[in-house]
Protein backbone atom coordinates (compact mmCIF):
# COMPACT_ATOMS: atom_id res chain seq x y z
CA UNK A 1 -12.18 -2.56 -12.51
CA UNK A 2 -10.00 -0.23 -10.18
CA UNK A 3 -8.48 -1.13 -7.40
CA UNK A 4 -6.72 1.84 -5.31
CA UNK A 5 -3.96 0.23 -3.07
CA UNK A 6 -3.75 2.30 -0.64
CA UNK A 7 -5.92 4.57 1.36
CA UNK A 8 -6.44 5.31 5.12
CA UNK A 9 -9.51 5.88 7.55
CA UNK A 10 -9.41 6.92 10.75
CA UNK A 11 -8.70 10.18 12.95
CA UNK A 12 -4.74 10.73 13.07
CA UNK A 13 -2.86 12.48 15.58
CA UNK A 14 -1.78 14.58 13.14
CA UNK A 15 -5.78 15.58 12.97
CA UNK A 16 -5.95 14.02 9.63
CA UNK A 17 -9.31 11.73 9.01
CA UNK A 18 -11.07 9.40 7.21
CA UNK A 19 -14.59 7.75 7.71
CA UNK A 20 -15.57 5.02 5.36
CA UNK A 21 -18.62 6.50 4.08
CA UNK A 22 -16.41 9.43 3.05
CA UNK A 23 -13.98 7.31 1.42
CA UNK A 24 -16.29 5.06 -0.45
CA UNK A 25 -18.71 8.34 -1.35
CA UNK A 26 -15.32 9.11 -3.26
CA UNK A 27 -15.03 6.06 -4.49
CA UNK A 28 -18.58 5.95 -6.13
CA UNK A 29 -17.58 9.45 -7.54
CA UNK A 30 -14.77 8.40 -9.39
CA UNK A 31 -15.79 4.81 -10.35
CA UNK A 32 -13.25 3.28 -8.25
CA UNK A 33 -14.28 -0.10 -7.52
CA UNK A 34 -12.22 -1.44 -4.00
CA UNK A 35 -9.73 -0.15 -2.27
CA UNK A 36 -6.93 -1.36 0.39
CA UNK A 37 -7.13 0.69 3.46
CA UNK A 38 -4.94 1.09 6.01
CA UNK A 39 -5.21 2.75 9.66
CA UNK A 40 -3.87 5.85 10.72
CA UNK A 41 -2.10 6.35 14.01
CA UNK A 42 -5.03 7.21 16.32
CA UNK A 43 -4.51 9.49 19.74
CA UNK A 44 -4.16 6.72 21.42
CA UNK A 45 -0.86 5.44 19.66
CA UNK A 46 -2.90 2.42 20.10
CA UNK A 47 -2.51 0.19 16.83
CA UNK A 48 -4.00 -2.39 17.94
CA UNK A 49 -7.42 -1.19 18.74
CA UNK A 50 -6.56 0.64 14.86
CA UNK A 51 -6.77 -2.65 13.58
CA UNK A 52 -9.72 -3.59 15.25
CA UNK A 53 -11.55 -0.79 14.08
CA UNK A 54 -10.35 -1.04 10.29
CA UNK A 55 -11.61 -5.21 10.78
CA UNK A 56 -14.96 -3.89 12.11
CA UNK A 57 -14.98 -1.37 8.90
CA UNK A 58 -14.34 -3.82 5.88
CA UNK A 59 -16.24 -6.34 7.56
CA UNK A 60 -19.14 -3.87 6.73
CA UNK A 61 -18.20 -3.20 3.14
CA UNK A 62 -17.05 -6.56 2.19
CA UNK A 63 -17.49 -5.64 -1.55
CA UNK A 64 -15.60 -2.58 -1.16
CA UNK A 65 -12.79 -2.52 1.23
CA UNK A 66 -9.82 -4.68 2.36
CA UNK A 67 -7.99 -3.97 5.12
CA UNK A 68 -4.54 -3.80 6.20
CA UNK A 69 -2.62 -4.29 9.17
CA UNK A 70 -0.81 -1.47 10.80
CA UNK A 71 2.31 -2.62 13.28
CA UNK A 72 4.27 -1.47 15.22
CA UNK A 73 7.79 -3.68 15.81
CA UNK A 74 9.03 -1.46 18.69
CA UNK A 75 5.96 -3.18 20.61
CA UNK A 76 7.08 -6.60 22.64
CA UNK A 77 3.68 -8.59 21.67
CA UNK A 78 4.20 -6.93 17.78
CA UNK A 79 4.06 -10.58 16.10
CA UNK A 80 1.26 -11.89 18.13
CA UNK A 81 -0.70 -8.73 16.87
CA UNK A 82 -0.03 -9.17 13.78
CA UNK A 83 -0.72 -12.91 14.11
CA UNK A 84 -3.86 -11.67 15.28
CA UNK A 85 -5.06 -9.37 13.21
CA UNK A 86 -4.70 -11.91 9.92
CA UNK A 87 -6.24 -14.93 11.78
CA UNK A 88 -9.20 -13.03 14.23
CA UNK A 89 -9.86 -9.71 12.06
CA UNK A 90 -9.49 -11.18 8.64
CA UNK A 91 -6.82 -8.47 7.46
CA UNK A 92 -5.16 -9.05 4.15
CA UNK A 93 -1.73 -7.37 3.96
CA UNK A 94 1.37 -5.75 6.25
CA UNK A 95 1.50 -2.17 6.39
CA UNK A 96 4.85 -0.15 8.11
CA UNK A 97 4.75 3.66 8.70
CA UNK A 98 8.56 3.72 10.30
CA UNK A 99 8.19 7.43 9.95
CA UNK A 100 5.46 7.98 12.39
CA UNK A 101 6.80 4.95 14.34
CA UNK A 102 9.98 5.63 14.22
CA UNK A 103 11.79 3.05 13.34
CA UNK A 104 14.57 2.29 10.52
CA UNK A 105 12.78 -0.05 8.01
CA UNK A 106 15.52 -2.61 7.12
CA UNK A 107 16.46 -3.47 11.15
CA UNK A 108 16.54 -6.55 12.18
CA UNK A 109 13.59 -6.28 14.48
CA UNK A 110 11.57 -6.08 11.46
CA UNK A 111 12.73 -9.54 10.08
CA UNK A 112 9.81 -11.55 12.50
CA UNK A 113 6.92 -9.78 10.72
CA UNK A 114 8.23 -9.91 7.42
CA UNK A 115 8.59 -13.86 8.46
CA UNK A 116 5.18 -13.97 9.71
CA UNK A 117 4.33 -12.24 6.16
CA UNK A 118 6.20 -14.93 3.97
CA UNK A 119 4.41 -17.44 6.23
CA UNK A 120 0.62 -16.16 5.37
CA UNK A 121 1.61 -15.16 2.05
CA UNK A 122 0.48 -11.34 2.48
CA UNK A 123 2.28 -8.48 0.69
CA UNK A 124 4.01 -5.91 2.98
CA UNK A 125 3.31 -2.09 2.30
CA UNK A 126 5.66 0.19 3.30
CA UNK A 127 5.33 4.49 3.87
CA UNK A 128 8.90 5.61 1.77
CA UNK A 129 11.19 7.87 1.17
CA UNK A 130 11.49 9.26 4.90
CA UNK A 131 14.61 10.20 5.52
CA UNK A 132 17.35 8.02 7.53
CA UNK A 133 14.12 6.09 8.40
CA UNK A 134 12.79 4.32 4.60
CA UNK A 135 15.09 5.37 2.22
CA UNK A 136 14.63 3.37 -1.37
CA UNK A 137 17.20 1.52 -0.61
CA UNK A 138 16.66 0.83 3.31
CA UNK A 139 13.92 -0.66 1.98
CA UNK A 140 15.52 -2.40 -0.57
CA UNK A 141 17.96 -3.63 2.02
CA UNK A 142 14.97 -5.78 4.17
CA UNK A 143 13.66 -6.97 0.48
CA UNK A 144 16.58 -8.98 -0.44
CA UNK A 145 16.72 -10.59 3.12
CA UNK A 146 12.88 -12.06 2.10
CA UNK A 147 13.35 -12.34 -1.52
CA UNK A 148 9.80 -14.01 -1.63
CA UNK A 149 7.57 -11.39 0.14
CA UNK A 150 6.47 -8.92 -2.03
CA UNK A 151 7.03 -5.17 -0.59
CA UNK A 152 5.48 -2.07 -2.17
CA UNK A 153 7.15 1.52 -1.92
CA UNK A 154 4.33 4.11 -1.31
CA UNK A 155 4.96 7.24 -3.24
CA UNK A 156 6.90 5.83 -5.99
CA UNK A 157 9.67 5.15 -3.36
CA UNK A 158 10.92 8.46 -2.57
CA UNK A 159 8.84 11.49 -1.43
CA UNK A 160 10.28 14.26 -4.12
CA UNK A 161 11.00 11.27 -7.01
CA UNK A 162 14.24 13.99 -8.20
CA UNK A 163 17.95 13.59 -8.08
CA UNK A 164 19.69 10.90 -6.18
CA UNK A 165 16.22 9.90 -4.59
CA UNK A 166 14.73 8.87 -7.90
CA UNK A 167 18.08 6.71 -8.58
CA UNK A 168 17.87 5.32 -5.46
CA UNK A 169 14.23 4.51 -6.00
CA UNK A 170 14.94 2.56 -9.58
CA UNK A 171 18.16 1.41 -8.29
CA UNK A 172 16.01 -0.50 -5.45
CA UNK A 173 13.45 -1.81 -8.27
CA UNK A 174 16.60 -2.88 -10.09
CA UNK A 175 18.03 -4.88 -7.32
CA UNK A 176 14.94 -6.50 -6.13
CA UNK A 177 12.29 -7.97 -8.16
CA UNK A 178 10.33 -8.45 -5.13
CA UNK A 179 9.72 -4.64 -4.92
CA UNK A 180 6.90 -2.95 -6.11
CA UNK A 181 5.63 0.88 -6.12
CA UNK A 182 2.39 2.54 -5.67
CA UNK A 183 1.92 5.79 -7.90
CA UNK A 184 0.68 8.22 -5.03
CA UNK A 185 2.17 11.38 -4.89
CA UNK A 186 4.49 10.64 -7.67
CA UNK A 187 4.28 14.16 -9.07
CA UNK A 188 6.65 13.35 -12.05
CA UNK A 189 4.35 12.00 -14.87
CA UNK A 190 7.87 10.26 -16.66
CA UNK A 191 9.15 8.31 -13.48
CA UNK A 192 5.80 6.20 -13.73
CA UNK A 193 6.13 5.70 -17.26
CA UNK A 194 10.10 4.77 -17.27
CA UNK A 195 9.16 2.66 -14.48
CA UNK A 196 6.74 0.61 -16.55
CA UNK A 197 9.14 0.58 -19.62
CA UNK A 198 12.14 -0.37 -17.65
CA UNK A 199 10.54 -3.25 -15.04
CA UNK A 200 6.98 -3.87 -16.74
CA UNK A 201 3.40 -2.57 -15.30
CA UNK A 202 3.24 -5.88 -13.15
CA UNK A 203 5.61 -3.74 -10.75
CA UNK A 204 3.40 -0.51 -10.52
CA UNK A 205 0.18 -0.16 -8.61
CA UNK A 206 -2.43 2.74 -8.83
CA UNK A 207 -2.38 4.34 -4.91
CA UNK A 208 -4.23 7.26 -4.19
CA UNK A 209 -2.96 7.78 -0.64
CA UNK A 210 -6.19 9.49 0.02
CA UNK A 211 -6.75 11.87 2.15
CA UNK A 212 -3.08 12.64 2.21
CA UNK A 213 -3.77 13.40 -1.74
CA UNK A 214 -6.88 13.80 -4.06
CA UNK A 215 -7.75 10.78 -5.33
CA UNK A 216 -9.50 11.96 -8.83
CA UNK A 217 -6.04 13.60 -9.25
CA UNK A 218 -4.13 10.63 -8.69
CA UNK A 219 -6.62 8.67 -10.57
CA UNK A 220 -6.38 10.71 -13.72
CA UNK A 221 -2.68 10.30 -13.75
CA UNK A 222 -2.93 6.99 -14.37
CA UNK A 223 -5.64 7.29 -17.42
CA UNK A 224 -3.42 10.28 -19.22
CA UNK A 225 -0.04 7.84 -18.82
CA UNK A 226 1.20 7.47 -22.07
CA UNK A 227 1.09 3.17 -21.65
CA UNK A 228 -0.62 0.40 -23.35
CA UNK A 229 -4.20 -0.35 -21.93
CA UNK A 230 -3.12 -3.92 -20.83
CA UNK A 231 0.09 -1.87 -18.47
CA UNK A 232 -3.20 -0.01 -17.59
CA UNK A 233 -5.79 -2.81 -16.93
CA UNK A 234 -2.73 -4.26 -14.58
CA UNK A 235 -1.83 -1.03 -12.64
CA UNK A 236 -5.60 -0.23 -12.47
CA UNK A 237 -6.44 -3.64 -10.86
CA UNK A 238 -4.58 -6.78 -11.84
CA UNK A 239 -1.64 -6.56 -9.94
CA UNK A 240 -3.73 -5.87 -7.03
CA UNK A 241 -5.50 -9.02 -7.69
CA UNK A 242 -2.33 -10.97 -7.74
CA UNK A 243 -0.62 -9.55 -4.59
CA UNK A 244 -3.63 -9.84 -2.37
CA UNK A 245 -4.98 -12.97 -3.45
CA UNK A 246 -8.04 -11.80 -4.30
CA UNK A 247 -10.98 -14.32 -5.89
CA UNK A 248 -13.80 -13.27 -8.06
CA UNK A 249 -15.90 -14.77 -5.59
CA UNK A 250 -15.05 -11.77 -3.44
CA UNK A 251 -15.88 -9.16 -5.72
CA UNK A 252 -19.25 -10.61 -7.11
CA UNK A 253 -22.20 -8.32 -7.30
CA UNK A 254 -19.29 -4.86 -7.89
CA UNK A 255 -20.40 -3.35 -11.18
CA UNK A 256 -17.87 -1.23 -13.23
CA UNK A 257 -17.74 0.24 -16.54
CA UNK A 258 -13.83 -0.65 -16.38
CA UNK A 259 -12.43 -4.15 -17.40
């Protein structure tokens, strides 16, 4: 089985897109089983009809997609929409882009999502390495305030993983056990294999990011790491399992020549 954490459909502002059929076309190309996809910031700025459309998505491709929920916590109703959005559109986990909201990650107007998280049990995802905005250790900063939650650093938790950034990345992983990272964009083969050696595969998930990257490239990364095939097997898929709860019941009928 594989399991990429973190994709996005949609049509940005930024006049990047995504349909479904194009991401799971992909997916059936490179043998990746399910993936977690999250929306991107439409014209609109309108996150909430985002979310709709990402329930409306999965709910077609049950077997292949699970969806996240994109908020906003500048917005007044924020909570309720997020409330909303687990209970009525059946989403699955938290995603933050403080970048393209524009917001600092570890404020305290954060705190009554990450609440609402801890509540439903739901991991947060977080866009990282931006700077002044979700830093390594901004984030790290809101992960020790919900020590339970778990929180997942896209892009191995800093943008360029080199000099201080990289320190501040493992430094955060160090600190917080409740941190995790996806492997997207993480151009530096080692960092994901120190990573795995220093804190153990259960903190490493495979992320392709697509279309923001090529997801046969970030794919292959993960098969050429030089790690055990169980650190693989969990990256791959199991740690996905774990952190969004999912069943075998919900993956019946998915066939895959990975295991």
């Amino acid at each position: 089985m594989i399991f990429d954490f973190r994709t996005y459909l949609g049509e940005s502002f930024d006049g990047v897109s995504q349909s479904a059929g194009d991401l799971i076309t992909r997916m059936d190309r490179h043998e990746i089983d399910m993936a977690l996809v999250c929306p991107l910031k439409p014209y609109s700025y309108d996150l909430n009809e985002a979310n709709r459309g990402i329930a409306r998505v999965v709910d077609q491709h049950k077997d292949r997609l699970i969806g996240a929920a994109r908020i906003d916590p500048w917005q007044p109703d924020a909570v309720q929409s997020l409330r909303i959005a687990l209970d009525s559109f059946n989403l699955h986990a938290l995603y933050f882009n403080p970048w393209e909201e524009t917001f600092r990650v570890d404020i305290d107007r954060v705190d009554p999502l990450i609440a609402l998280a801890a509540e439903y049990k739901i991991s947060v995802l977080i866009s990282t390495g931006y700077p002044w905005l979700s830093e390594a250790l901004q984030v790290c900063n809101l992960a020790t305030r919900w020590p339970t939650v778990p929180i997942i650093m896209t892009n191995g938790g800093q943008i360029n993983i080199s000099g201080l950034g990289q320190a501040d990345a493992t430094l955060a992983l160090m600190k917080s056990s409740n941190i995790y990272i996806d492997t997207a964009g993480i151009y530096r083969q080692d960092f994901i294999e120190e990573t795995i050696e220093n804190f153990g595969s259960e903190r490493v998930l495979f992320g392709s990011g697509s279309p923001y990257f090529d997801q046969y490239y970030e794919l292959r990364r993960i098969q050429v790491a030089k790690i055990s095939s169980t650190d693989r097997r969990a990256i791959s898929y199991g740690n996905a399992n774990r952190l969004l709860n999912l069943h075998t019941h919900e993956i019946e009928g998915i066939s895959s020549t990975h295991d």
